[in-house]
Protein backbone atom coordinates (compact mmCIF):
# COMPACT_ATOMS: atom_id res chain seq x y z
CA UNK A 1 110.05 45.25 -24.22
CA UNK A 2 109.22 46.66 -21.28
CA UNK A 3 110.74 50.21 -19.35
CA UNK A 4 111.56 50.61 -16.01
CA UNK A 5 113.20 53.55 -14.13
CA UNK A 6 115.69 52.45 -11.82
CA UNK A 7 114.78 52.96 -8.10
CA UNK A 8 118.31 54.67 -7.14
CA UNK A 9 119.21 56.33 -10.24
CA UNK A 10 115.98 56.89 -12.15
CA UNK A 11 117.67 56.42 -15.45
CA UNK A 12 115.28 54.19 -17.83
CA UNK A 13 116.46 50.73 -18.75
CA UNK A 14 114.70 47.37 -20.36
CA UNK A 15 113.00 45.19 -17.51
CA UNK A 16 113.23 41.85 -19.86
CA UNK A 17 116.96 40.09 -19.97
CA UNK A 18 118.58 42.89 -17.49
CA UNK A 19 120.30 40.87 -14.61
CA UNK A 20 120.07 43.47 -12.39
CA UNK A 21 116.49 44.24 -12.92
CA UNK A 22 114.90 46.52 -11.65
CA UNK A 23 117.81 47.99 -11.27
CA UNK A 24 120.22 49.48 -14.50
CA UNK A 25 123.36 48.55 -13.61
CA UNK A 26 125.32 46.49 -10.56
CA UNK A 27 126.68 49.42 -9.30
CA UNK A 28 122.63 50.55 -8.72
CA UNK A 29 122.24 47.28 -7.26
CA UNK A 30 124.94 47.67 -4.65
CA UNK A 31 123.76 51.07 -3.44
CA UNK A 32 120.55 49.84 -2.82
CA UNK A 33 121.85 47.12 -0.85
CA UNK A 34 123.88 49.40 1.09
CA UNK A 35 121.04 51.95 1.79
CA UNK A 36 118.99 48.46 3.44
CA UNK A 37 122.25 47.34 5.12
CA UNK A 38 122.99 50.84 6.60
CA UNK A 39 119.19 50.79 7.59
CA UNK A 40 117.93 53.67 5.63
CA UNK A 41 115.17 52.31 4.70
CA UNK A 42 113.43 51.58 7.80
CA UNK A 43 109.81 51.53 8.89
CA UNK A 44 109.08 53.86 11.18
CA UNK A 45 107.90 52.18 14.81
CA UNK A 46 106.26 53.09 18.41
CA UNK A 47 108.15 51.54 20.85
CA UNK A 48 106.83 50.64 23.63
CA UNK A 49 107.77 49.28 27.65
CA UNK A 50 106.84 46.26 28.55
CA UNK A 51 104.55 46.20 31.78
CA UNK A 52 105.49 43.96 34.34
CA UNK A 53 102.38 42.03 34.26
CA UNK A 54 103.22 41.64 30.21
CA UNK A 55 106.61 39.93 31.22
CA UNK A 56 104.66 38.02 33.58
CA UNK A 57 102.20 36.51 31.14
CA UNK A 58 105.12 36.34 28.56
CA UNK A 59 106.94 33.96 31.49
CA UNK A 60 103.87 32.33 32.53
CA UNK A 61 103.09 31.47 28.29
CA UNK A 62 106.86 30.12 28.42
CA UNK A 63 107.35 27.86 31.07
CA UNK A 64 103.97 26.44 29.86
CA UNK A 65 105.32 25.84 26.25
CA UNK A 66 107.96 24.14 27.79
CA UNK A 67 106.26 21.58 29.92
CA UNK A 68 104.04 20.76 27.03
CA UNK A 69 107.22 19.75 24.95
């Protein structure tokens, strides 16, 4: 059967008839969940201003979708 290493607690457990796969236990599970939830594991991003002439265009593309509807 296969091995996996849990992602939060690294601790090896069978992949194959685990319900919690690929995690160990429920309790794994859940603090995974919470990590996503608390946003922990989040991409990292540029932000950037819109110009005015981008909200423009974003207007203009729209009111345009809406007339065609």
């Amino acid at each position: 059967m296969p091995i996996v290493k849990c992602p939060t607690c690294k601790k090896e457990t069978e992949y194959i008839g685990n319900e919690f796969r690929p995690f160990c236990s429920e309790r794994c599970k859940l603090i995974d969940f919470g990590d996503w939830a608390d946003e922990n594991f989040r991409l990292p991003t540029q932000d950037t201003a819109l110009s005015e002439e981008d909200l423009e265009e974003l207007e203009k593309a729209l009111t345009e979708k809406r007339i065609r509807i």
